[in-house]
N, C-alpha and C. Protein backbone atom coordinates (compact mmCIF):
# COMPACT_ATOMS: atom_id res chain seq x y z
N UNK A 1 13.07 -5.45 -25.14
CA UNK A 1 12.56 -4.42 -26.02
C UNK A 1 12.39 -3.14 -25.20
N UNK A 2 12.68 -2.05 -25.77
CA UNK A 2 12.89 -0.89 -24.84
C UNK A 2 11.32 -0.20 -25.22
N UNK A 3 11.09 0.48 -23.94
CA UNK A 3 9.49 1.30 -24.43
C UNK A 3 9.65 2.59 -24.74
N UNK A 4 8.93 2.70 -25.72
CA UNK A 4 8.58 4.25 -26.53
C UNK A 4 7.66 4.95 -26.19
N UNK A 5 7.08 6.10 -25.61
CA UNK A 5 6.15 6.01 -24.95
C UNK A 5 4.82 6.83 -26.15
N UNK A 6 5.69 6.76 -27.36
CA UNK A 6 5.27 7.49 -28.08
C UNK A 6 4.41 5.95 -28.75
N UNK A 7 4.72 4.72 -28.94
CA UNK A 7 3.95 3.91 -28.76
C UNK A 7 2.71 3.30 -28.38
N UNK A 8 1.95 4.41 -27.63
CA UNK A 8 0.66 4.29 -26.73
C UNK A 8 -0.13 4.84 -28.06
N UNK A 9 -1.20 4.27 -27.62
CA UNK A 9 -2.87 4.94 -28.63
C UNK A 9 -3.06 5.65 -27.82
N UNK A 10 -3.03 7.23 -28.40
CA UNK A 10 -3.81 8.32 -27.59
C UNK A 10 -4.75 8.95 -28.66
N UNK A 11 -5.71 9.73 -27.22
CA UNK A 11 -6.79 9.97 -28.51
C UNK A 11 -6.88 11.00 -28.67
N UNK A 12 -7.69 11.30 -29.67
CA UNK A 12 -7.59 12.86 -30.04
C UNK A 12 -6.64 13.74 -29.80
N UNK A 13 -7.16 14.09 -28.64
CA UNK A 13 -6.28 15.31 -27.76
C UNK A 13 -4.64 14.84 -27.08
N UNK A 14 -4.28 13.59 -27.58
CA UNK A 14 -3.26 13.06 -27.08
C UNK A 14 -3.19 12.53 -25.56
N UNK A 15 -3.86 12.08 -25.45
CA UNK A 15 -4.06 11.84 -24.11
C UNK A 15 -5.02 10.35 -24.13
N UNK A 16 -4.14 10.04 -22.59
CA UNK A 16 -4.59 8.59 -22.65
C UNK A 16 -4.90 8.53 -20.76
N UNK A 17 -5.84 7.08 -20.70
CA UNK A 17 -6.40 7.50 -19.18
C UNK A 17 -5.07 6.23 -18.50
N UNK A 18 -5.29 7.08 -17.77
CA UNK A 18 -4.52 6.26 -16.32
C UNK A 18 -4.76 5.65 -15.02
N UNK A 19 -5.18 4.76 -14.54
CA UNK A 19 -5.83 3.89 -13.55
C UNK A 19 -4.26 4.07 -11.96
N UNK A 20 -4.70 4.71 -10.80
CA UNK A 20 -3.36 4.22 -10.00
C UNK A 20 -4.16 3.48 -9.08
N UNK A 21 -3.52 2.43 -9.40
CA UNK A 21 -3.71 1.51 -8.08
C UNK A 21 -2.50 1.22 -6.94
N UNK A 22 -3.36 0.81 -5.31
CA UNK A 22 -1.90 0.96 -4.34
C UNK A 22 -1.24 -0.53 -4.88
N UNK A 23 0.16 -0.31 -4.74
CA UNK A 23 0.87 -1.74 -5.28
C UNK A 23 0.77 -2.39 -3.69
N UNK A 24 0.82 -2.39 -2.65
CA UNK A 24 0.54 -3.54 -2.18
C UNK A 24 -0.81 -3.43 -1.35
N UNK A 25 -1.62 -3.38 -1.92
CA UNK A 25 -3.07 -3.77 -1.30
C UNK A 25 -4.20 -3.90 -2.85
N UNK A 26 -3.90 -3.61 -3.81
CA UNK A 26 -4.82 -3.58 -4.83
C UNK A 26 -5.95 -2.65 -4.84
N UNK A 27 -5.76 -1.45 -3.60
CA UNK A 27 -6.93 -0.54 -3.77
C UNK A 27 -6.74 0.09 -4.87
N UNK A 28 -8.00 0.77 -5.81
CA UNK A 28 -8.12 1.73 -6.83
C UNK A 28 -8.25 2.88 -6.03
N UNK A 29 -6.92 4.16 -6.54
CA UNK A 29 -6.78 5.22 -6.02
C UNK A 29 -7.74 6.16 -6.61
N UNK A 30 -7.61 6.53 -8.07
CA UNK A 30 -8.03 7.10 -8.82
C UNK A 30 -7.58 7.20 -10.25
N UNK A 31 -8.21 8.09 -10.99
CA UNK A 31 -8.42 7.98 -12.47
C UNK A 31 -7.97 9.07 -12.89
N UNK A 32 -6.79 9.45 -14.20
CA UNK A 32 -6.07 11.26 -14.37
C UNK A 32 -5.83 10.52 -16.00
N UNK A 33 -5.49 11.83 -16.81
CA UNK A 33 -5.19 11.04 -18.00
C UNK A 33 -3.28 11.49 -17.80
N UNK A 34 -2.58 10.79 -18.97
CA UNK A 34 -1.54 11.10 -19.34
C UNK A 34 -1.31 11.38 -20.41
N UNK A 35 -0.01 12.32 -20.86
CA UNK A 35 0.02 12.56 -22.24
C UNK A 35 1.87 11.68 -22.56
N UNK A 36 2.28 11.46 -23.60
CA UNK A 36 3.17 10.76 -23.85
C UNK A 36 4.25 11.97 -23.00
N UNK A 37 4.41 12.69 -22.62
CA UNK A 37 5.29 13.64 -22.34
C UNK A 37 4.96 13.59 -20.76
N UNK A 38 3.88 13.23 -19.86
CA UNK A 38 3.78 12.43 -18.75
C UNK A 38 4.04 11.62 -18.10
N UNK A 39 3.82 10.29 -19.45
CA UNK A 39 4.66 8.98 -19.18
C UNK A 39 5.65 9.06 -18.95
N UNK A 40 6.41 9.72 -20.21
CA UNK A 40 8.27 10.00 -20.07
C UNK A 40 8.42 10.44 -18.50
N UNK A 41 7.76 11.27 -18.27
CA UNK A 41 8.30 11.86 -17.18
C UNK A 41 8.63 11.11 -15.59
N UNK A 42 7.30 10.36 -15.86
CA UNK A 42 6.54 9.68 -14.79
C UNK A 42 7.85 8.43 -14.51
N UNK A 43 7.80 7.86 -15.89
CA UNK A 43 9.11 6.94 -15.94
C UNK A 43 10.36 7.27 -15.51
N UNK A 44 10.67 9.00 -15.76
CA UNK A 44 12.37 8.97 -15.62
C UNK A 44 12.59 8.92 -14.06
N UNK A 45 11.62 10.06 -13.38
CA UNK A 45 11.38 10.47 -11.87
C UNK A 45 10.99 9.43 -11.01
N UNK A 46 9.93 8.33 -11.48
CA UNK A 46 9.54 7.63 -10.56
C UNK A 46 8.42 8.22 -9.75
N UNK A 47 8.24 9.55 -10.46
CA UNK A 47 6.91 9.89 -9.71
C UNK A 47 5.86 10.48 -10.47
N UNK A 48 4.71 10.35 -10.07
CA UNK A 48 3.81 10.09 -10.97
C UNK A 48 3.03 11.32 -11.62
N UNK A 49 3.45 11.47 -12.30
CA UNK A 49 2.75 12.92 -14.10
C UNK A 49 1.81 12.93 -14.65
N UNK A 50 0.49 13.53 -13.98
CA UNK A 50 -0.34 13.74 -14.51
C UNK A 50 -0.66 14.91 -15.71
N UNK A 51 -1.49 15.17 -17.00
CA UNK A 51 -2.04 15.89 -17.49
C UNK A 51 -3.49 16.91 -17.42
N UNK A 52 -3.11 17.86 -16.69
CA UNK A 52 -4.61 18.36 -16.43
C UNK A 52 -5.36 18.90 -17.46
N UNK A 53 -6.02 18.51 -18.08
CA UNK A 53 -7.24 18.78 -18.74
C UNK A 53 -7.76 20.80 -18.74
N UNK A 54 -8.08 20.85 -17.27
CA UNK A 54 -8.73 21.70 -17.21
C UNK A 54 -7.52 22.93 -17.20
N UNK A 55 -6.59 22.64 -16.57
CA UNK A 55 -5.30 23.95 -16.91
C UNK A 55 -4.77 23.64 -17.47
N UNK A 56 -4.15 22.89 -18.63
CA UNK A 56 -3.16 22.26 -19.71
C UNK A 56 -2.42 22.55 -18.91
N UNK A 57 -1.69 21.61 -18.41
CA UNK A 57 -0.74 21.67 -17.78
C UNK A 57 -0.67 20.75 -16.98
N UNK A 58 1.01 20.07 -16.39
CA UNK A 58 1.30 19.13 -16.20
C UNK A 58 0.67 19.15 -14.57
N UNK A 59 0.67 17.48 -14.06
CA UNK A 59 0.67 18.16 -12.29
C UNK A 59 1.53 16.68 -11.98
N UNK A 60 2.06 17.17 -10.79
CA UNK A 60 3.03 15.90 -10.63
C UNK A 60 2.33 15.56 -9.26
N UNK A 61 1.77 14.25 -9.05
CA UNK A 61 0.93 13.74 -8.15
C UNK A 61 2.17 14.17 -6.25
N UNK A 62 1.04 15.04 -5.72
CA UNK A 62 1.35 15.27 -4.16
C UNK A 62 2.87 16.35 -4.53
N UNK A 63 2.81 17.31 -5.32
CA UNK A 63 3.84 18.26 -5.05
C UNK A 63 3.08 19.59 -4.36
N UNK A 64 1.77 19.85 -4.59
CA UNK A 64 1.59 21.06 -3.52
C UNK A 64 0.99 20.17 -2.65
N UNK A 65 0.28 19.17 -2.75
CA UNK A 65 -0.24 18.38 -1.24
C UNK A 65 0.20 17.85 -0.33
N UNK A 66 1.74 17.36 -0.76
CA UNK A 66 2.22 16.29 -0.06
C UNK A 66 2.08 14.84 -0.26
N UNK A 67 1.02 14.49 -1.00
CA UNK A 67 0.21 13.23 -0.96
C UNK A 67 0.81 12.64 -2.26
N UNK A 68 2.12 12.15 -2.10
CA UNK A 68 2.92 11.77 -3.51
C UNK A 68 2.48 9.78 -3.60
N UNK A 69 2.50 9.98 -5.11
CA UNK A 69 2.36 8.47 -5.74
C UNK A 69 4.04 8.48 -6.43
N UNK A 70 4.51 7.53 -5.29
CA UNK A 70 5.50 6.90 -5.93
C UNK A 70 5.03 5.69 -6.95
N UNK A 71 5.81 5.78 -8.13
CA UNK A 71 5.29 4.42 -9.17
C UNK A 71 6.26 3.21 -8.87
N UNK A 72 5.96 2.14 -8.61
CA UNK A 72 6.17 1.10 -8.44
C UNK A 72 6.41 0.47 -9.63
N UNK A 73 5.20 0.68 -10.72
CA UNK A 73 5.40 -0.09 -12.35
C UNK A 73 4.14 0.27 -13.00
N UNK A 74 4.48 0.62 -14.04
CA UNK A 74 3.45 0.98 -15.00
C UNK A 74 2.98 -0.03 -15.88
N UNK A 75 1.79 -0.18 -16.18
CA UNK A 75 1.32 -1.35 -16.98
C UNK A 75 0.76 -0.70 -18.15
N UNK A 76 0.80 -1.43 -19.55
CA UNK A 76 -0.02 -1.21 -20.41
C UNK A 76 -1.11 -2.21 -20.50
N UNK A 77 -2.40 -2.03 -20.94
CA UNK A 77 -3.60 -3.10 -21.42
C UNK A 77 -2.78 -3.38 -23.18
N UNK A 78 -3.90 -4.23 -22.82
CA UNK A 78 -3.71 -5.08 -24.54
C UNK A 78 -3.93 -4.15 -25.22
N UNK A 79 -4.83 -3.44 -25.30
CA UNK A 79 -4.92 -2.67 -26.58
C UNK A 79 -3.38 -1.45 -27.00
N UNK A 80 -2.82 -1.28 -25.76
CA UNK A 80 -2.09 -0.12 -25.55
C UNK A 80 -2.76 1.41 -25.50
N UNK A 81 -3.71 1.25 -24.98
CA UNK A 81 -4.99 2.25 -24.95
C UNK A 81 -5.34 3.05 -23.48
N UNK A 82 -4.50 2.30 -22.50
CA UNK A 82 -4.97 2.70 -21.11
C UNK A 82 -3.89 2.00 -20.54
N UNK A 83 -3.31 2.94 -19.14
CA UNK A 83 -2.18 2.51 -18.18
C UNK A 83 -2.50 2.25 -17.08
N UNK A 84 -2.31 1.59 -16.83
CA UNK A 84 -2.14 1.09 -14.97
C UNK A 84 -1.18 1.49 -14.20
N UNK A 85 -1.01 2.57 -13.20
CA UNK A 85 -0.06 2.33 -12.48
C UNK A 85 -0.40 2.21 -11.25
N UNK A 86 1.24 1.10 -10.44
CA UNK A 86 0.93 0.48 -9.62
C UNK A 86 1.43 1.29 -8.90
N UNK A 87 1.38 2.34 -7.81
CA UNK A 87 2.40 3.03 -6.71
C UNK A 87 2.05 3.00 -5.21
N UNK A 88 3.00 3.80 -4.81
CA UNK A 88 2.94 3.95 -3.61
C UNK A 88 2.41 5.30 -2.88
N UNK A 89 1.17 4.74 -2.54
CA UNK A 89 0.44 6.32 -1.78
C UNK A 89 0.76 6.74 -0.86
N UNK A 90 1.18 8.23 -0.78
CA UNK A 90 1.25 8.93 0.66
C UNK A 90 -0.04 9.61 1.21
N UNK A 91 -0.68 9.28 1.98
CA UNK A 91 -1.86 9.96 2.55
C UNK A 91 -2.74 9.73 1.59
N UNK A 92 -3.41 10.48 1.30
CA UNK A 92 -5.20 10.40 0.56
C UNK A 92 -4.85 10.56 -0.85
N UNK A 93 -5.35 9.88 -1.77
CA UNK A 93 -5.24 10.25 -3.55
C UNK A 93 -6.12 10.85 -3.79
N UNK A 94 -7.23 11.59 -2.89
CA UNK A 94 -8.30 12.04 -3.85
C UNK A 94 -8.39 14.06 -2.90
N UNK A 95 -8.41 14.69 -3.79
CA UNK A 95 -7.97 16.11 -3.71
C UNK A 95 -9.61 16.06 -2.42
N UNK A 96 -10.49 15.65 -2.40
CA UNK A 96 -11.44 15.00 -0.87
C UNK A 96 -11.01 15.06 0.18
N UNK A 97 -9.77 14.89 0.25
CA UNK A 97 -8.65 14.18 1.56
C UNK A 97 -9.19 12.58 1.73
N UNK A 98 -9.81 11.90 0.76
CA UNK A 98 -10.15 10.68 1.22
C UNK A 98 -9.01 9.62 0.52
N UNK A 99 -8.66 8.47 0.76
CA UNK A 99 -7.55 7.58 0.16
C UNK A 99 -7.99 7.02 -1.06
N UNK A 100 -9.07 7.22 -1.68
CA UNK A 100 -9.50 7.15 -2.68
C UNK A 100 -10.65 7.74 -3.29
N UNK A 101 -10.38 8.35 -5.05
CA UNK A 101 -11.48 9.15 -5.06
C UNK A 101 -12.99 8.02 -5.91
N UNK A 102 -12.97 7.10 -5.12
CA UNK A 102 -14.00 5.92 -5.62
C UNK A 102 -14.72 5.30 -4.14
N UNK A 103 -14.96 6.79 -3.41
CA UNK A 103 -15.95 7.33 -2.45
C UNK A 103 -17.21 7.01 -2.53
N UNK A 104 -17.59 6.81 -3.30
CA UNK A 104 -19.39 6.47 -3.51
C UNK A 104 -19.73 5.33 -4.13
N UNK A 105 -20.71 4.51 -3.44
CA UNK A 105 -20.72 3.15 -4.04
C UNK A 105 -22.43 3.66 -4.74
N UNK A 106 -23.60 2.84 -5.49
CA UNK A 106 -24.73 2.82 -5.90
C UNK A 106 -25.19 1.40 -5.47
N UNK A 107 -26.28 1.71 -4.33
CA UNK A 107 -26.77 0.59 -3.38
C UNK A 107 -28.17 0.42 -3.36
N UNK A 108 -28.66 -0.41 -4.04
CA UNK A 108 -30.01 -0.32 -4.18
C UNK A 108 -30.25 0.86 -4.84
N UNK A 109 -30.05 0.88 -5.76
CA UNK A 109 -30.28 2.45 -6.60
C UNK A 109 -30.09 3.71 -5.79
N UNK A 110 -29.66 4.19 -4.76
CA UNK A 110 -29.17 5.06 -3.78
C UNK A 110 -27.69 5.25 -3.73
N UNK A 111 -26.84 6.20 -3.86
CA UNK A 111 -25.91 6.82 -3.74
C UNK A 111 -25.28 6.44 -1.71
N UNK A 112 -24.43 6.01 -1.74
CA UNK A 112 -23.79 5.57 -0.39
C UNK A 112 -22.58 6.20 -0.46
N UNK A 113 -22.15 6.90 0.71
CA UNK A 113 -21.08 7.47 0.93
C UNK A 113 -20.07 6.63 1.77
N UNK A 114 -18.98 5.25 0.59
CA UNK A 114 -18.50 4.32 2.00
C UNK A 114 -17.19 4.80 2.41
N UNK A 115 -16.67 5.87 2.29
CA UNK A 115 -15.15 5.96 2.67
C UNK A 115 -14.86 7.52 3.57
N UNK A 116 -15.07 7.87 4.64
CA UNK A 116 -15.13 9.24 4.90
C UNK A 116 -13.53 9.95 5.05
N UNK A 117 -13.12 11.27 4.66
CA UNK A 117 -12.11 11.90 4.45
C UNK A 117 -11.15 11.48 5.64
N UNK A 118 -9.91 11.50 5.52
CA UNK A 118 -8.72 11.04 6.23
C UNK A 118 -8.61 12.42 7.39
N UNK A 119 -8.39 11.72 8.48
CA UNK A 119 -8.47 12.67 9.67
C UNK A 119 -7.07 13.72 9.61
């Protein structure tokens, strides 16, 4: 069965969230939404199309940083409501400089800083 990407539940604003995780270690990179015109993209290139919110406008993960997510495979959930993708990180995913932007854990009700920025 071929995918449509026009197939996804997006909400409102057309837009749906996106989870990247590294494909071979299972770390959570971070969290961006996509819009069906993302996915497409993300799919044809192999590299990963985000939707920015705050500038409407597209951003293609690590083109002014360097710090590119190659996609490995995109997943849908059951609902078709939210994507997973699995890629490949170059350097840090989180605009922090840290390799992930899921930097802060809640420890004993206290805020912990466990991951410090990439040298």
């Amino acid at each position: 069965m071929s995918f449509d990407p026009a197939s996804l539940k997006y909400d409102a604003n057309g837009l749906i969230p996106c989870i990247a995780q590294e494909a071979a270690t299972g770390e959570i990179l971070m969290f961006a939404w996509m819009n069906a015109q993302s996915v497409a993209e993300t799919l044809k290139t192999g590299r990963v199309t985000y939707w920015s919110r705050s500038r409407q406008s597209f951003w293609i993960k690590g083109e002014s940083s360097g710090h590119v997510q190659r996609l490995i495979e995109l997943r849908l959930d059951c609902d078709r409501d939210c994507l997973l993708a699995l890629v490949a990180q170059e350097g840090p995913a989180c605009h922090t400089n840290r390799r992930s932007c899921f930097y802060t854990a809640i420890r004993g009700g206290e805020e912990v800083e466990i991951m410090a920025p990439m040298a």
